[in-house]
N, C-alpha and C. Protein backbone atom coordinates (compact mmCIF):
# COMPACT_ATOMS: atom_id res chain seq x y z
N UNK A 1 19.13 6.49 13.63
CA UNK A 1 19.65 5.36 12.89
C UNK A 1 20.36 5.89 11.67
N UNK A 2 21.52 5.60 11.55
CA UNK A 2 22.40 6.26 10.40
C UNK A 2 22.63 5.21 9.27
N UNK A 3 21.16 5.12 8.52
CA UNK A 3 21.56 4.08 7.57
C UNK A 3 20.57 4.81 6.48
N UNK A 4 20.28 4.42 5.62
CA UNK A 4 20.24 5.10 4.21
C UNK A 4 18.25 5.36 4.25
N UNK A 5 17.88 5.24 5.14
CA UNK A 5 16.50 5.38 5.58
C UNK A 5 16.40 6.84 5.74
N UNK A 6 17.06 7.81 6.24
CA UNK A 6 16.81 8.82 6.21
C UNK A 6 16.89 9.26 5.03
N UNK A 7 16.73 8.94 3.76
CA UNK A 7 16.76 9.40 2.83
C UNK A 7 15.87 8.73 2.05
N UNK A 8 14.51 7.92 2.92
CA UNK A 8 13.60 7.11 2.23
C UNK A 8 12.97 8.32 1.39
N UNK A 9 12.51 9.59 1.27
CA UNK A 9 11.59 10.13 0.78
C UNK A 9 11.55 9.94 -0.62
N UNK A 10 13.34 10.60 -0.57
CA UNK A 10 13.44 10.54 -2.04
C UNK A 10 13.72 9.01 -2.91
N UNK A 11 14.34 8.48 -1.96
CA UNK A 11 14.35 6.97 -2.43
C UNK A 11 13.32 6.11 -2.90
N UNK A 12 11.95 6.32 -1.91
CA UNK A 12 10.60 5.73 -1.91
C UNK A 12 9.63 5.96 -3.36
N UNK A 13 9.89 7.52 -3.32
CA UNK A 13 9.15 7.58 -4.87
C UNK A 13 9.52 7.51 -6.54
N UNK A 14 10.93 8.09 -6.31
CA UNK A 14 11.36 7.67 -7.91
C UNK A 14 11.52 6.19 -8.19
N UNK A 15 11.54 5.79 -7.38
CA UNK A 15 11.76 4.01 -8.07
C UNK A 15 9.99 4.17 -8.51
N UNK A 16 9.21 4.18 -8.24
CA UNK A 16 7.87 4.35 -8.31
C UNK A 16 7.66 4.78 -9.79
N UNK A 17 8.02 5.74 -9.78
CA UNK A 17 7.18 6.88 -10.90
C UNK A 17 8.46 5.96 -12.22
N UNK A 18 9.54 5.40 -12.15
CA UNK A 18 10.20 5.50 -13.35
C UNK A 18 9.87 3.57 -13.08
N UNK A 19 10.68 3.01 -12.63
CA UNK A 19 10.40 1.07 -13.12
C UNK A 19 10.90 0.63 -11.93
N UNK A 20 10.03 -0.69 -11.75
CA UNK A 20 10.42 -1.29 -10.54
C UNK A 20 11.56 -2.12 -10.76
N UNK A 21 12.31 -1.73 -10.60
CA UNK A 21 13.96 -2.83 -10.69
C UNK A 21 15.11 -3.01 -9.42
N UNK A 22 13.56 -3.02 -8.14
CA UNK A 22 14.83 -3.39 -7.09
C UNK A 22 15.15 -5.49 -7.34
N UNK A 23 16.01 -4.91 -7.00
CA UNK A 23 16.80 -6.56 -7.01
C UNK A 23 18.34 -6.66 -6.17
N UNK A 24 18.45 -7.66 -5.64
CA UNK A 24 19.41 -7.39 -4.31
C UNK A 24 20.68 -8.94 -4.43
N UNK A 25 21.71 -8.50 -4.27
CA UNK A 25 22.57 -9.42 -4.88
C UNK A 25 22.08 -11.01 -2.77
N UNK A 26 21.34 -10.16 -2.16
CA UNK A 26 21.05 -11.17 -0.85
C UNK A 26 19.11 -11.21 -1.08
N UNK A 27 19.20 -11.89 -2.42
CA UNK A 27 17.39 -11.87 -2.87
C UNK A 27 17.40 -13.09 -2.44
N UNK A 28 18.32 -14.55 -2.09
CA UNK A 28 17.99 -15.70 -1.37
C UNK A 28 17.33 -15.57 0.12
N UNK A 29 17.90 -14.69 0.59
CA UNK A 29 17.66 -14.76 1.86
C UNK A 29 16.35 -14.20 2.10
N UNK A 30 15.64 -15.16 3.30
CA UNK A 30 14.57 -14.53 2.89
C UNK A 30 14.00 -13.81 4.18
N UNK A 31 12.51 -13.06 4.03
CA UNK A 31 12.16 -12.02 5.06
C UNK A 31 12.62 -12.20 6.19
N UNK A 32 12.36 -13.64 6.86
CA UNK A 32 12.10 -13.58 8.00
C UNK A 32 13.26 -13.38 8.66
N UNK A 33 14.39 -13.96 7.56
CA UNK A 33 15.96 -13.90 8.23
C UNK A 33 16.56 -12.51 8.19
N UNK A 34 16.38 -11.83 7.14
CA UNK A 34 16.46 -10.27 7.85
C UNK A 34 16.27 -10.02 8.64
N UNK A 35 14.71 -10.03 9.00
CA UNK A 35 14.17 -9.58 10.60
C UNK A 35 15.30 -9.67 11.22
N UNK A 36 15.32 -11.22 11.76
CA UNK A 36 16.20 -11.77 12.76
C UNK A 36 17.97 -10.79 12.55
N UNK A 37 18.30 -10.37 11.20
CA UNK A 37 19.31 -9.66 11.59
C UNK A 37 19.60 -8.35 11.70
N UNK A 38 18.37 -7.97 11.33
CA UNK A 38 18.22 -6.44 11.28
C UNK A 38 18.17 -6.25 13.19
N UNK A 39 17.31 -7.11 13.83
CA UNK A 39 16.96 -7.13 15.12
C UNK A 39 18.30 -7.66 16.21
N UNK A 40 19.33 -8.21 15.21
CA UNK A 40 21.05 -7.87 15.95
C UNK A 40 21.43 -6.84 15.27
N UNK A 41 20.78 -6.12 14.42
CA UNK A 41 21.40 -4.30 14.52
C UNK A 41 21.75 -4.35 13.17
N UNK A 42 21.58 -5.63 12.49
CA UNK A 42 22.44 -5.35 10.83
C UNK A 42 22.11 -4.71 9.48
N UNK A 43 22.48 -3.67 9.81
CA UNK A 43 22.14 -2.45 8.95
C UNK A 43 21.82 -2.94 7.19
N UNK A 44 23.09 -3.37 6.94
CA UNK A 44 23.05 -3.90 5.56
C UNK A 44 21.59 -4.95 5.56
N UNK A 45 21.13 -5.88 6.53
CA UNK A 45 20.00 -6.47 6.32
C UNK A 45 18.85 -5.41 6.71
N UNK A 46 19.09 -4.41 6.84
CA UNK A 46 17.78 -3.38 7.06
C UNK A 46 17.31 -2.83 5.31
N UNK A 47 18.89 -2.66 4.90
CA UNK A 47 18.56 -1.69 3.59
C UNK A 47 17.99 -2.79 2.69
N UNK A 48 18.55 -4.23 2.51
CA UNK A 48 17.92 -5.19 2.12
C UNK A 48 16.28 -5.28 1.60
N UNK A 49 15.78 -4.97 3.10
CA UNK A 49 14.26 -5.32 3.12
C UNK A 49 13.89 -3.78 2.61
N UNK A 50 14.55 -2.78 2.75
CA UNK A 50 13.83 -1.61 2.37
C UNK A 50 13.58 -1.77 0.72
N UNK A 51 14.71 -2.09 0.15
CA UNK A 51 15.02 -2.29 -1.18
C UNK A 51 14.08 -3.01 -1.79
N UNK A 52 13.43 -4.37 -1.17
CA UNK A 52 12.98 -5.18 -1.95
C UNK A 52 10.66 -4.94 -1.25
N UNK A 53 10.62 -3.77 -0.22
CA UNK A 53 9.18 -3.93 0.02
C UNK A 53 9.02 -2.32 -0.25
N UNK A 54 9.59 -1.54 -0.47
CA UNK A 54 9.62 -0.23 -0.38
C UNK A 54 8.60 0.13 -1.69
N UNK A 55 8.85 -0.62 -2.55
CA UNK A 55 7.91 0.02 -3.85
C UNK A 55 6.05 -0.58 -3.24
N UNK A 56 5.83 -1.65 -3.12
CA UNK A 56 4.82 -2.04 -3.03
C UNK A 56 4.01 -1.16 -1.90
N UNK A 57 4.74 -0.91 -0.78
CA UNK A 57 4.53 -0.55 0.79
C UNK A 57 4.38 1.15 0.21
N UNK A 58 5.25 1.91 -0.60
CA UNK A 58 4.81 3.08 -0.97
C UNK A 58 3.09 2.97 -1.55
N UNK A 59 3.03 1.89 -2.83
CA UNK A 59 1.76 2.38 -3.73
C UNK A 59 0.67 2.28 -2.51
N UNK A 60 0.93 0.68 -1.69
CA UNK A 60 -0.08 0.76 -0.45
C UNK A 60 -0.46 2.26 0.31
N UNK A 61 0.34 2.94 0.90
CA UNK A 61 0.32 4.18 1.40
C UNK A 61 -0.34 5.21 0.87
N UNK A 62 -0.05 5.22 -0.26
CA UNK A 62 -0.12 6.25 -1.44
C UNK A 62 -1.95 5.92 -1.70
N UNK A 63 -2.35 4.76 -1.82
CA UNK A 63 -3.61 4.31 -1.84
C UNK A 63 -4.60 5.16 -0.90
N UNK A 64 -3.77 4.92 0.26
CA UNK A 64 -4.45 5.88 1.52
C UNK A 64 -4.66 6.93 1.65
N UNK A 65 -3.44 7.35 1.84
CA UNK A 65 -3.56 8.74 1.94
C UNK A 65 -3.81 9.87 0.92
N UNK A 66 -3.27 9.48 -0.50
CA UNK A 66 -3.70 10.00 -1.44
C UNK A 66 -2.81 11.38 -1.79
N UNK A 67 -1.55 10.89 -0.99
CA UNK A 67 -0.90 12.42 -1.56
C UNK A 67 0.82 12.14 -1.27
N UNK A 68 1.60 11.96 -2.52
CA UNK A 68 2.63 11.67 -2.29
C UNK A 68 3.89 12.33 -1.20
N UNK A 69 3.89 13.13 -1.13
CA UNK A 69 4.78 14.05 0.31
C UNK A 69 4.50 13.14 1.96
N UNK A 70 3.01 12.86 1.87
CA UNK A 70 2.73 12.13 3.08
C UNK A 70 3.01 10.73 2.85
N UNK A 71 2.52 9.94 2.07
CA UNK A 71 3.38 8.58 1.75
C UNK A 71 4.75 8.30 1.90
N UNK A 72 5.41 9.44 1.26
CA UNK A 72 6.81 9.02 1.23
C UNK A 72 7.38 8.99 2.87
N UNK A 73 6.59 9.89 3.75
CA UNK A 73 7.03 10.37 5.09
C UNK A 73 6.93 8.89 5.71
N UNK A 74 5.62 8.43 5.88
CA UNK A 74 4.91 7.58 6.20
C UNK A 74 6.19 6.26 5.95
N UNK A 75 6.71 6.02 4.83
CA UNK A 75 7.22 4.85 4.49
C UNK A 75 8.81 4.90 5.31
N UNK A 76 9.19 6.39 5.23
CA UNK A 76 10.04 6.36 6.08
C UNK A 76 9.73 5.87 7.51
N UNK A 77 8.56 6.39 8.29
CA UNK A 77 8.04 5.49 9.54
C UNK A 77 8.28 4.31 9.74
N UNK A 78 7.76 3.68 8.78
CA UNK A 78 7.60 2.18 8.90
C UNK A 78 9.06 1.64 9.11
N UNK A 79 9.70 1.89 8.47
CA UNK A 79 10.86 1.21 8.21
C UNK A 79 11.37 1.46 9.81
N UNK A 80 11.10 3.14 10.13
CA UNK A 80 12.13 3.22 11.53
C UNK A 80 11.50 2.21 12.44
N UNK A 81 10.47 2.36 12.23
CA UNK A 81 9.68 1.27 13.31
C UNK A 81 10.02 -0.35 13.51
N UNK A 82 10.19 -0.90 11.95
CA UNK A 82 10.79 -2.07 11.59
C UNK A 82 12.10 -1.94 12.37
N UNK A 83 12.95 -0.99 12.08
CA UNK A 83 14.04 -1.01 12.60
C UNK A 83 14.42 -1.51 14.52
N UNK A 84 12.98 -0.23 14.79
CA UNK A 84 12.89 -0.46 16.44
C UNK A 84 12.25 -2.28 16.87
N UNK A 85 11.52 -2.57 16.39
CA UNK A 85 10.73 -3.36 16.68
C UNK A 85 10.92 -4.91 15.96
N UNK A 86 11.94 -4.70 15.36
CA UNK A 86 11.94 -6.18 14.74
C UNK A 86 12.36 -7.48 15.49
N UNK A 87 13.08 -6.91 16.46
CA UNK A 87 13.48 -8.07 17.79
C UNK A 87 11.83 -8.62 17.86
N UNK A 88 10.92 -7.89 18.10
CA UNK A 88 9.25 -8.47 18.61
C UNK A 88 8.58 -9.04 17.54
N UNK A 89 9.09 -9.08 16.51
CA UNK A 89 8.57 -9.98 15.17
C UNK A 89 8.41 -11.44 15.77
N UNK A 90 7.21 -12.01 15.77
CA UNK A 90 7.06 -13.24 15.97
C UNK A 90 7.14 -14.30 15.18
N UNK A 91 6.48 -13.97 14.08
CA UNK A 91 6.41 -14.79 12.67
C UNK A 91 5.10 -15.43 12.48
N UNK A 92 4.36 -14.70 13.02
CA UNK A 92 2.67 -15.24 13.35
C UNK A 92 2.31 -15.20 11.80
N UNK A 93 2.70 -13.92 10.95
CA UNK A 93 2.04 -13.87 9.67
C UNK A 93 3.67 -13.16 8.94
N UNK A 94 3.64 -13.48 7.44
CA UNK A 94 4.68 -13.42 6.64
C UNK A 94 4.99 -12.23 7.36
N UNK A 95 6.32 -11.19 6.79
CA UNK A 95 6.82 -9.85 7.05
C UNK A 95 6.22 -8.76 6.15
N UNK A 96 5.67 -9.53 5.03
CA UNK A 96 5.11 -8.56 4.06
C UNK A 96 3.60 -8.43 4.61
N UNK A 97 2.92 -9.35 5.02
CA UNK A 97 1.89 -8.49 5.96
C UNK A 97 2.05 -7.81 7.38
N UNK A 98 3.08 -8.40 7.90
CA UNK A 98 3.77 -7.06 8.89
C UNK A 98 3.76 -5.82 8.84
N UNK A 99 4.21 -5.74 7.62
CA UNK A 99 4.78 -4.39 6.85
C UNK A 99 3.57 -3.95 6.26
N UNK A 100 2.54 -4.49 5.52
CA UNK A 100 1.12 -3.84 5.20
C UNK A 100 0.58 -3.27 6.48
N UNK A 101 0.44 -4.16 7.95
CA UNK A 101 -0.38 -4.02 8.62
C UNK A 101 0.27 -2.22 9.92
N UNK A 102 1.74 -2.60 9.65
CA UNK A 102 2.16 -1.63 10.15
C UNK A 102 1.80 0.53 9.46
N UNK A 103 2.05 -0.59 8.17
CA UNK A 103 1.88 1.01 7.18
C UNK A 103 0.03 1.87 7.43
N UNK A 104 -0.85 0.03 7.06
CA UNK A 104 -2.10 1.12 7.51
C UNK A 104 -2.12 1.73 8.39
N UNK A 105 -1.91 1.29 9.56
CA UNK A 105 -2.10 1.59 10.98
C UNK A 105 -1.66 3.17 10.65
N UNK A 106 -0.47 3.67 10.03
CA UNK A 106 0.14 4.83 10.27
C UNK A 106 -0.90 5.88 9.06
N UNK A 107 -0.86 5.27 8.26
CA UNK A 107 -1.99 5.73 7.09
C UNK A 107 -2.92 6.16 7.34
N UNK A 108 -3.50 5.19 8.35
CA UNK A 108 -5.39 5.92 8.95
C UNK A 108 -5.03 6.84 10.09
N UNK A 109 -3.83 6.73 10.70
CA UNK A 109 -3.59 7.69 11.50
C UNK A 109 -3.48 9.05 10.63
N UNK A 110 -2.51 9.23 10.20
CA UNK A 110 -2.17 10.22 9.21
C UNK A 110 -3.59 10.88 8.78
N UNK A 111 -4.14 9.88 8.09
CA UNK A 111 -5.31 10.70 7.38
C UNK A 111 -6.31 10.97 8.03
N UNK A 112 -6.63 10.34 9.32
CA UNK A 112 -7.44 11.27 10.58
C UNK A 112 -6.94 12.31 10.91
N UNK A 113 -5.61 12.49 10.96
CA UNK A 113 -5.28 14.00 11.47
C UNK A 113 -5.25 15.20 10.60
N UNK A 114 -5.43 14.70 8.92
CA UNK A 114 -5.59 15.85 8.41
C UNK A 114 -6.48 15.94 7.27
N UNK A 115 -7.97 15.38 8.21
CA UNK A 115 -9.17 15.73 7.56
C UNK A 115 -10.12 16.91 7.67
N UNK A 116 -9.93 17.50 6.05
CA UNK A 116 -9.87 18.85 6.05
C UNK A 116 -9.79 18.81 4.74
N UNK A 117 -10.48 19.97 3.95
CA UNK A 117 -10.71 20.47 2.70
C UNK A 117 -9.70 20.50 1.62
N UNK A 118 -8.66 20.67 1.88
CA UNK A 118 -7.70 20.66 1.02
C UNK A 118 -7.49 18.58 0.75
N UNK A 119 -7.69 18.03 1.73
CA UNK A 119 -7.64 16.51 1.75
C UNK A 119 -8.56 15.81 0.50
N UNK A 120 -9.83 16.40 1.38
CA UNK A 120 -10.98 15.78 0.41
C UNK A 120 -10.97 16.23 -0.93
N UNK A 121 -10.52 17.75 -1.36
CA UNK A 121 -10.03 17.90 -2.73
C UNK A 121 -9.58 16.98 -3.72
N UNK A 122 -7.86 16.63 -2.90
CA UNK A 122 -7.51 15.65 -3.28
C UNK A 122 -8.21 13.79 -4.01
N UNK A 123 -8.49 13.27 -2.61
CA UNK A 123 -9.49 12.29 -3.05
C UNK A 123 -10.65 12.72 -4.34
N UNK A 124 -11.51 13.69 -3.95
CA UNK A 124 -12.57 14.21 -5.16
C UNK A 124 -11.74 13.67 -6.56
N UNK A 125 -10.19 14.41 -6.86
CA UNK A 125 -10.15 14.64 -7.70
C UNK A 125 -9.86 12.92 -8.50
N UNK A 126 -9.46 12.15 -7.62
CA UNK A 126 -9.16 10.52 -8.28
C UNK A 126 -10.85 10.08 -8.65
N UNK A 127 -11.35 10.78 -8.36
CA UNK A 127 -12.43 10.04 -9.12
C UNK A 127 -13.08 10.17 -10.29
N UNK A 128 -13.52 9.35 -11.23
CA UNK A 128 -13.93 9.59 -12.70
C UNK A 128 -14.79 10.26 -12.82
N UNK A 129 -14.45 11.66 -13.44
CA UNK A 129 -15.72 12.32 -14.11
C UNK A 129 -16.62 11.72 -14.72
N UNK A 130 -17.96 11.41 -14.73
CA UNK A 130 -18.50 11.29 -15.67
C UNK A 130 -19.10 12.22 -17.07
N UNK A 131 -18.76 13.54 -16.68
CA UNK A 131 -18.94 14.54 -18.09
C UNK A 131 -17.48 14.04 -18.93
N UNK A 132 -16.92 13.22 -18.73
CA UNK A 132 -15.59 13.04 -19.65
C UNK A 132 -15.81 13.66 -21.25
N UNK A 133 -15.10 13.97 -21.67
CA UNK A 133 -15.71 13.98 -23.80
C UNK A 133 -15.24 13.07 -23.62
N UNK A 134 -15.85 12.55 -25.10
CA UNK A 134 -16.12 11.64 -26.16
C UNK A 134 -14.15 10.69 -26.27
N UNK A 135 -13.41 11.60 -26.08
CA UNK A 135 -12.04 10.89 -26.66
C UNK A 135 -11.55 10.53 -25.12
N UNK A 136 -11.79 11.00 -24.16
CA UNK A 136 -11.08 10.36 -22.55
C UNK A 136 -12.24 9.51 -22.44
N UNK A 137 -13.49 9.21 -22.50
CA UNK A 137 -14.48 8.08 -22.53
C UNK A 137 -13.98 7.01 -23.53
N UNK A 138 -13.12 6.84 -24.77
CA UNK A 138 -12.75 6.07 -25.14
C UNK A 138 -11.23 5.92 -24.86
N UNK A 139 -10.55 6.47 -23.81
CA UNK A 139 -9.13 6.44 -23.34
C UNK A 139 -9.96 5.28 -22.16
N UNK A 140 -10.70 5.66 -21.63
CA UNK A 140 -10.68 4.67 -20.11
C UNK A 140 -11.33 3.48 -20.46
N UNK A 141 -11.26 3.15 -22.10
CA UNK A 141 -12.17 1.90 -21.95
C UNK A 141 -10.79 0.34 -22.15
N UNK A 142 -9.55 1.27 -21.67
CA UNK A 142 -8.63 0.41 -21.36
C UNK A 142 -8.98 -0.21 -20.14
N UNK A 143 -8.56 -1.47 -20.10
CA UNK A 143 -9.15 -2.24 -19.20
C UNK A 143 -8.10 -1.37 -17.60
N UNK A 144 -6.81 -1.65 -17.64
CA UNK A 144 -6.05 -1.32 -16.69
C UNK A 144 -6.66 0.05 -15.96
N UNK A 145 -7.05 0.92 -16.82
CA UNK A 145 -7.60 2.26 -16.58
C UNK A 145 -8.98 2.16 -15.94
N UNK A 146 -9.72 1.22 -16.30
CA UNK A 146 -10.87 1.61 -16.10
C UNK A 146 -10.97 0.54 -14.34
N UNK A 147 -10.16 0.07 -14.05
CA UNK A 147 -10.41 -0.54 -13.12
C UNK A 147 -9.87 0.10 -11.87
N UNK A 148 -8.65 0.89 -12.69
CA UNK A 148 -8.06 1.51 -11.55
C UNK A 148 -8.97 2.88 -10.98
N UNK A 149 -9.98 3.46 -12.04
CA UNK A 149 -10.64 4.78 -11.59
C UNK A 149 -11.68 4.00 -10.99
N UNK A 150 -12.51 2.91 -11.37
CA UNK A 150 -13.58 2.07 -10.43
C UNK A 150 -12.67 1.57 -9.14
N UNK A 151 -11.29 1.43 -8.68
CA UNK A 151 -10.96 1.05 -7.33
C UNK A 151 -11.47 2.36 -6.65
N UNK A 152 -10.75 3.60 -6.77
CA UNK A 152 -10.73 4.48 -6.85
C UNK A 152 -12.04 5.52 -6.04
N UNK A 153 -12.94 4.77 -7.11
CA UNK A 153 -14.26 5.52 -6.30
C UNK A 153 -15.13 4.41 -5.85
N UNK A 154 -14.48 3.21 -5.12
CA UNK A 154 -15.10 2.59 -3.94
C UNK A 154 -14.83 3.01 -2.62
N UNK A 155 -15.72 2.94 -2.17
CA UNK A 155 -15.37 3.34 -0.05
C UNK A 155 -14.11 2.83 -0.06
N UNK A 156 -13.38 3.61 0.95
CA UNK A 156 -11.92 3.06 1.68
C UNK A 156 -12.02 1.99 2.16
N UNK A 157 -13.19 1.27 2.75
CA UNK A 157 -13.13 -0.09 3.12
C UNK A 157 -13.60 -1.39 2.39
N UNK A 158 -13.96 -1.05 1.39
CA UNK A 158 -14.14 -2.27 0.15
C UNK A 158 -12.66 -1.96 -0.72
N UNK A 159 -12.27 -0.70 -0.81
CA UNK A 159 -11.15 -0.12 -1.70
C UNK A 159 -9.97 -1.12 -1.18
N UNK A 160 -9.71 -0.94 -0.21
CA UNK A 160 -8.63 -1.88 1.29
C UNK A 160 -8.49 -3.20 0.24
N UNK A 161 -9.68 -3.99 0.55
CA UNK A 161 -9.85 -5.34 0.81
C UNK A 161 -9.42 -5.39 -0.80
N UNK A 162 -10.29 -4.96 -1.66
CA UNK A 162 -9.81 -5.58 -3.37
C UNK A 162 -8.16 -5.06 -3.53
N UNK A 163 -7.55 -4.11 -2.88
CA UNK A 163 -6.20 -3.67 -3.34
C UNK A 163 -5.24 -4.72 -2.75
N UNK A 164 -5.79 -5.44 -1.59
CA UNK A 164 -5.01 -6.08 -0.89
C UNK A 164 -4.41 -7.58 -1.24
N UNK A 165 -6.37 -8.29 -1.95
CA UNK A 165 -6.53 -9.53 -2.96
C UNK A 165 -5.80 -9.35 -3.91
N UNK A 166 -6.36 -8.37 -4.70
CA UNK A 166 -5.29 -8.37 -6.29
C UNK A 166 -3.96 -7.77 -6.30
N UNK A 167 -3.77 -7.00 -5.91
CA UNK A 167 -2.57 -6.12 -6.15
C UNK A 167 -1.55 -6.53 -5.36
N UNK A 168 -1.78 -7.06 -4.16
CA UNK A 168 -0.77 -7.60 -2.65
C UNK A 168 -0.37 -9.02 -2.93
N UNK A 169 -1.50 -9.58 -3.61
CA UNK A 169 -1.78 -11.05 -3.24
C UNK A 169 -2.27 -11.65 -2.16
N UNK A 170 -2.61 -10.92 -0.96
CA UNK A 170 -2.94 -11.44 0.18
C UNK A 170 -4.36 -12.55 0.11
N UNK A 171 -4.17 -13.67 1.07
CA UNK A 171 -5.41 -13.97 1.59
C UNK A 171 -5.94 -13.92 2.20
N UNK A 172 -7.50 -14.20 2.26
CA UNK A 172 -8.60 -13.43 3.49
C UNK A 172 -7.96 -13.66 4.85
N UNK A 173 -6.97 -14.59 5.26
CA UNK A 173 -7.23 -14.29 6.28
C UNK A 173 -5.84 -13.63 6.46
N UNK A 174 -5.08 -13.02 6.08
CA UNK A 174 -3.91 -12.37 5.97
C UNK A 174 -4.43 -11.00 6.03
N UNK A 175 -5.25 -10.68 5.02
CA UNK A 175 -6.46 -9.34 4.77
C UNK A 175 -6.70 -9.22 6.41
N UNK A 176 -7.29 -10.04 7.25
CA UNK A 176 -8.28 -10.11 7.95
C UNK A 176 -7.14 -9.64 9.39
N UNK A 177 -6.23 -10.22 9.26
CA UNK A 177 -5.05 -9.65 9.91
C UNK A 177 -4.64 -8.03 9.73
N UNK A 178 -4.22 -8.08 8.41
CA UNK A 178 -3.70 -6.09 8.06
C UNK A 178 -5.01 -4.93 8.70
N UNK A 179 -5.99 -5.65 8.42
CA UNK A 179 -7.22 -4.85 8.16
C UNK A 179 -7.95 -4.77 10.13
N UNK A 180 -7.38 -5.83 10.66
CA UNK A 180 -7.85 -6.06 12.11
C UNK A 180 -9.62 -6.41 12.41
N UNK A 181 -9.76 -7.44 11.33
CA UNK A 181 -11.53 -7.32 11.19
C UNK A 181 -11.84 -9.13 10.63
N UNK A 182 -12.61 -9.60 11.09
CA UNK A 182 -13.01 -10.97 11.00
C UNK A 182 -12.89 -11.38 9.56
N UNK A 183 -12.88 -12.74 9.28
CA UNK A 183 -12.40 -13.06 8.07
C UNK A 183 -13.88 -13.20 7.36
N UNK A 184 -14.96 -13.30 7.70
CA UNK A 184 -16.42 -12.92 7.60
C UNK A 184 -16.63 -11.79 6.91
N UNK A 185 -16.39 -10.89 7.70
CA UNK A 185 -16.36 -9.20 7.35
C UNK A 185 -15.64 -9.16 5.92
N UNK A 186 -14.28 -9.49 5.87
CA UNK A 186 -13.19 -9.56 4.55
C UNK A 186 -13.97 -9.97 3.32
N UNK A 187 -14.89 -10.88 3.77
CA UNK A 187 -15.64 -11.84 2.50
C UNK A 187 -16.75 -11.21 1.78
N UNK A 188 -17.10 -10.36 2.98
CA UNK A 188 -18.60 -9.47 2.66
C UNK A 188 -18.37 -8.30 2.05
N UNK A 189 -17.13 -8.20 2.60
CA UNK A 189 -16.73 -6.41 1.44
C UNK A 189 -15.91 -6.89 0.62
N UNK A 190 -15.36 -7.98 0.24
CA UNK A 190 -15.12 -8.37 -1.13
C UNK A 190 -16.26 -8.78 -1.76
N UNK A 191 -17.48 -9.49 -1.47
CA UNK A 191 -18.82 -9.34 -2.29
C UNK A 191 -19.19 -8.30 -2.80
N UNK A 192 -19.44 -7.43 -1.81
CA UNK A 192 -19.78 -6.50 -2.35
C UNK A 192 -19.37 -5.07 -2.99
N UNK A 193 -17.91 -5.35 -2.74
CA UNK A 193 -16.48 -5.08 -3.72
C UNK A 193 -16.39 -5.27 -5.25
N UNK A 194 -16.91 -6.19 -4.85
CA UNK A 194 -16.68 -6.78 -6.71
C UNK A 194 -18.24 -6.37 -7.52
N UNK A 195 -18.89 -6.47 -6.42
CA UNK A 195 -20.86 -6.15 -6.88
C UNK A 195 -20.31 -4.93 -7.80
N UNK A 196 -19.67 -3.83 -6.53
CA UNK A 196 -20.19 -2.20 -7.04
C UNK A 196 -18.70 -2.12 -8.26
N UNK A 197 -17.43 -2.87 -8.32
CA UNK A 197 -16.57 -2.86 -9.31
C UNK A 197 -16.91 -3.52 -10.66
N UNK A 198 -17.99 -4.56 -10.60
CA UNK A 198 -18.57 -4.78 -11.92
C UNK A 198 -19.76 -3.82 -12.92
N UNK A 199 -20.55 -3.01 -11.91
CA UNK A 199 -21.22 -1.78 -12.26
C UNK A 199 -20.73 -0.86 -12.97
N UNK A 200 -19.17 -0.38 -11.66
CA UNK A 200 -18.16 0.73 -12.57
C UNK A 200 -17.94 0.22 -13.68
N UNK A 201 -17.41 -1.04 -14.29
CA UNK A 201 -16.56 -1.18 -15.34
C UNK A 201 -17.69 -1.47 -16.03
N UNK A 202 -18.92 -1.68 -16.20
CA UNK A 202 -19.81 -1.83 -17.10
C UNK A 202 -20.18 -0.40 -17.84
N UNK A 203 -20.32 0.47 -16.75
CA UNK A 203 -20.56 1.55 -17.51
C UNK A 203 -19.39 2.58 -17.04
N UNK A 204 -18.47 2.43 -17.51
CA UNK A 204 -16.97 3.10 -18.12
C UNK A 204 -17.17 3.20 -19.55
């Protein structure tokens, strides 16, 4: 596909690391009608949707896997996939949980295949020391901070569900869709999501 996707890597993360300011002079139009023209081949409605889900669909990734080189790869996936597959878009659930549910899928793949020491390093290291000194113990008692190192060191499957509520906006049963797990299940690891995230932030 010769459209500006092969160049998601670098595209995917500097919007990231510097400000989110995609904005698209076709921001009326909305998801679903892309689909529909990306899926008659229309390139310009491909770069569209890359432009306007690419930041969110990176941090999602990035959540996962935990290491930017593989995220950025990953986001390039999705999109080719969007590209292949958007004729089969039904419209059962918005495009932006399309696009969540497509990215995990590739995410837990990804990170099954390269579980292994140098991986778990990684993860180890997102999590809050508790020997912190005295002056980074009063850096994390920013609220933004301290919630993000308590997401952080919850299981990957309570971690999922609260990133998906707050940060996505999704609802349980949208969750219950990305995640492929009863809307029951969604409710119980957001209980007890929020149980073990009120602990962390108490004693941060």
């Amino acid at each position: 596909m010769t459209i500006t996707l092969i160049h998601a890597k670098s595209a995917a993360a500097a919007p990231v690391r510097a400000a989110a300011r995609d904005s698209s002079a076709d921001g009326a139009v909305s998801d679903e009608a892309l689909i529909g023209r990306i899926a008659a081949g229309d390139q310009l409605a491909m770069q569209t949707l890359f432009a306007r889900h690419r930041i969110p669909l990176y941090r999602w990734l990035l959540r996962i896997v935990r290491d930017e080189t593989t995220a950025e790869d990953l986001l390039s996936d999705v999109f080719l996939d969007v590209w292949r597959q958007a004729a089969s878009f039904k419209g059962r659930a918005c495009v932006s949980t399309w696009l969540l549910a497509i990215a995990r899928y590739k995410a837990l793949s990804a990170r099954r295949s390269r579980v292994n020491a140098e991986l778990d390093e990684r993860i180890a290291t997102t999590i809050a020391d508790p020997a912190d000194n005295p002056e980074a113990a009063l850096q994390k008692k920013h609220r933004s901070e301290v919630l993000r190192d308590s997401l952080a060191a919850l299981s990957p499957e309570h971690g999922e569900v609260i990133d998906l509520v707050y940060y996505h906006g999704k609802s349980v049963k949208e969750v219950a869709d990305i995640v492929g797990v009863g809307e029951a299940t969604v409710k119980t690891r957001m209980f007890y999501a929020r149980q073990k995230l009120a602990t962390l932030v108490a004693v941060a």
